[in-house]
C-alpha atoms as a PDB file:
ATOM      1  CA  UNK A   1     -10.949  15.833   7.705  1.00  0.00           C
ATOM      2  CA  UNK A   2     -10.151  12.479   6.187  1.00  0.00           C
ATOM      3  CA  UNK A   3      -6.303  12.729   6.795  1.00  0.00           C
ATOM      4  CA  UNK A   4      -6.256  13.598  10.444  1.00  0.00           C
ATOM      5  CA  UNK A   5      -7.803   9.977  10.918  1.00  0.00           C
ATOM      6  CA  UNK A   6      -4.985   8.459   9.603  1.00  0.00           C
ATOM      7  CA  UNK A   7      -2.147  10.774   9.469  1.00  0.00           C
ATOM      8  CA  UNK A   8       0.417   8.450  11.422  1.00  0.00           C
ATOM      9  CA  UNK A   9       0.325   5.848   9.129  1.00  0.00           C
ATOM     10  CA  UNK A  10       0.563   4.593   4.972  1.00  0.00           C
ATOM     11  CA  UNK A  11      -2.049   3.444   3.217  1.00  0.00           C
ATOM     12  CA  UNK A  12      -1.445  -0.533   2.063  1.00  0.00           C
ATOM     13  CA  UNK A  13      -4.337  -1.925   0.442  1.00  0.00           C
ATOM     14  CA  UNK A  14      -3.597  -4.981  -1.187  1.00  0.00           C
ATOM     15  CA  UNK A  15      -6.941  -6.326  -0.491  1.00  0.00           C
ATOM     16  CA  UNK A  16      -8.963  -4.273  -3.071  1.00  0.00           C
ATOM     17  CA  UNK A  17      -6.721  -5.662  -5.518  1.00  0.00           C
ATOM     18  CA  UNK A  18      -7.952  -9.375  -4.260  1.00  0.00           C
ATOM     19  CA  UNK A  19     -11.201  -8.490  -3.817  1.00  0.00           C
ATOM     20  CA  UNK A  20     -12.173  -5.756  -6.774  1.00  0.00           C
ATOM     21  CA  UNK A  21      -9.082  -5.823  -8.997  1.00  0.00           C
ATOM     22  CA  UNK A  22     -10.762  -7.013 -12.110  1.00  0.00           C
ATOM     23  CA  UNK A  23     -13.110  -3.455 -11.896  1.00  0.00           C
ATOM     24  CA  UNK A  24      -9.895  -1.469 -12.120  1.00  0.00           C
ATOM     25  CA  UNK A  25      -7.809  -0.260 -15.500  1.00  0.00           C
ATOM     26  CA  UNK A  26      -4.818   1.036 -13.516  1.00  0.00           C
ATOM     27  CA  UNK A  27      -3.778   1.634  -9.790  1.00  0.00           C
ATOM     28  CA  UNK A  28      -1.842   4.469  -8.495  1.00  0.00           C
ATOM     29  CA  UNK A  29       0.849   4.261  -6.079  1.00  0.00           C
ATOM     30  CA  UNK A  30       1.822   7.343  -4.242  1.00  0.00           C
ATOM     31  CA  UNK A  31       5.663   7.137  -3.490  1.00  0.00           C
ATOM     32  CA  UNK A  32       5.601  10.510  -1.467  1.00  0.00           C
ATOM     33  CA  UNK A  33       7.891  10.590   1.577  1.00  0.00           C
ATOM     34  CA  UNK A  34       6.065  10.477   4.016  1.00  0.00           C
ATOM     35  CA  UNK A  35       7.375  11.635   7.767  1.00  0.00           C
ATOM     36  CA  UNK A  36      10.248  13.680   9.058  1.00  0.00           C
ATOM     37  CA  UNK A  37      12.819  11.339   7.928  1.00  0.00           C
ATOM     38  CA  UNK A  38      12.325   9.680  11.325  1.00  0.00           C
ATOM     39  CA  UNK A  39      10.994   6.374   9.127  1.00  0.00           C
ATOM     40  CA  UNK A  40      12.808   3.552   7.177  1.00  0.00           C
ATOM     41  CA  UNK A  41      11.783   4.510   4.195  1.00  0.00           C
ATOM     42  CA  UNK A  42      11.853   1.572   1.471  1.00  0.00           C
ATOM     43  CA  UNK A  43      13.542   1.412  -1.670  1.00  0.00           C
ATOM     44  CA  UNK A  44      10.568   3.096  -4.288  1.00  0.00           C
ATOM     45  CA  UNK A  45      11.919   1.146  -7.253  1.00  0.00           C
ATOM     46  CA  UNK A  46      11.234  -2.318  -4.803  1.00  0.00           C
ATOM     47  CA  UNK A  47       7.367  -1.152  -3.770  1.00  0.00           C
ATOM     48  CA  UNK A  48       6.805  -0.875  -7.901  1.00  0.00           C
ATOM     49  CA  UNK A  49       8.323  -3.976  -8.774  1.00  0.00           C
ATOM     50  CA  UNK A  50       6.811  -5.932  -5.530  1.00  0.00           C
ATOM     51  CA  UNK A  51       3.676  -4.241  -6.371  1.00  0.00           C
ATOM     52  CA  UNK A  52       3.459  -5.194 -10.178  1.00  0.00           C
ATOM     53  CA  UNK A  53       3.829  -8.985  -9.008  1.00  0.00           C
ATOM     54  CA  UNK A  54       0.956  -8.078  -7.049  1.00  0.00           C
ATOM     55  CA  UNK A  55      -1.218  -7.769  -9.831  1.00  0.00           C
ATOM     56  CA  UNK A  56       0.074 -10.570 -11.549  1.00  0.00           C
ATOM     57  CA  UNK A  57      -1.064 -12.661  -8.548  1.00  0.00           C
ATOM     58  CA  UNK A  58       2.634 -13.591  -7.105  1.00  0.00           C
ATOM     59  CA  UNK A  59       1.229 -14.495  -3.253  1.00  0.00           C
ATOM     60  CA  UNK A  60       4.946 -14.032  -2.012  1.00  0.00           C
ATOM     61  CA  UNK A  61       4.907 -10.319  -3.126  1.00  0.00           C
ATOM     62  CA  UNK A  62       2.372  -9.354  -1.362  1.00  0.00           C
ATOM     63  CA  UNK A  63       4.041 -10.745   1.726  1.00  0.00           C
ATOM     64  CA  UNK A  64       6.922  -8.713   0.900  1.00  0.00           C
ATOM     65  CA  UNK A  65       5.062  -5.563   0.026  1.00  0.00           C
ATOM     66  CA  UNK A  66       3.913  -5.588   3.645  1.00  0.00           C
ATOM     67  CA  UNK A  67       7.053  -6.259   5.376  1.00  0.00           C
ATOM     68  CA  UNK A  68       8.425  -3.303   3.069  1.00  0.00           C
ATOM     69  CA  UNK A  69       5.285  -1.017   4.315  1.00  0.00           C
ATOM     70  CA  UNK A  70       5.208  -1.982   7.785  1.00  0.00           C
ATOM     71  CA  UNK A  71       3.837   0.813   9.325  1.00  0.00           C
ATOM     72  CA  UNK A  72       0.484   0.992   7.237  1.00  0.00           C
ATOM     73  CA  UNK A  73      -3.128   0.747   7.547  1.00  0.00           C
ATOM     74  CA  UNK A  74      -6.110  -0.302   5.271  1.00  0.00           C
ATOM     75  CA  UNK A  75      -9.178   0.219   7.798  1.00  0.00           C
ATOM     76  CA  UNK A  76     -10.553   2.650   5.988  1.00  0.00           C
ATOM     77  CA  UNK A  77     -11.235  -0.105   3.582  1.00  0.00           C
ATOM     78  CA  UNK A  78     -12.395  -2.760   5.479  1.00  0.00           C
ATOM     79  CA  UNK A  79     -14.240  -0.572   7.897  1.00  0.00           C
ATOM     80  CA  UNK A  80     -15.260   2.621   6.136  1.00  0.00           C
ATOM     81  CA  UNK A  81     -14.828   6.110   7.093  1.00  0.00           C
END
């Protein structure tokens, strides 16, 4: 199913935010760890905070919010499933 497409990486979609953000009342984040501990993982508390200023349109944290989630993908938005 739908995970074994992208089971290697994290979703990061910062661009539904961008594009559809105003059709949304809240966004979830799921801080699960994800791996076998073989992955950086970042700080939690730093994805939240980057990811509020985010929504309040701060250009820089979404730069940061990438380089935090390296390892991520967001095809499934831009190309379907």
């Amino acid at each position: 199913g739908y995970p074994s497409i992208y089971n290697n990486e994290q979703f990061l979609n910062v661009d539904i935010v961008n594009d559809l953000g105003d059709l949304f009342d809240e966004f979830f984040i799921d801080l699960t760890d994800i791996g076998s501990g073989s992955k950086a993982e970042p700080d939690k508390a730093q994805v939240m905070t980057q990811f509020k200023n985010v929504l309040n349109g701060d250009e820089k944290a979404e730069q940061n919010l990438h380089q935090m989630v390296a390892l991520s993908t967001r095809n499934q938005y831009r190309k379907g499933l």
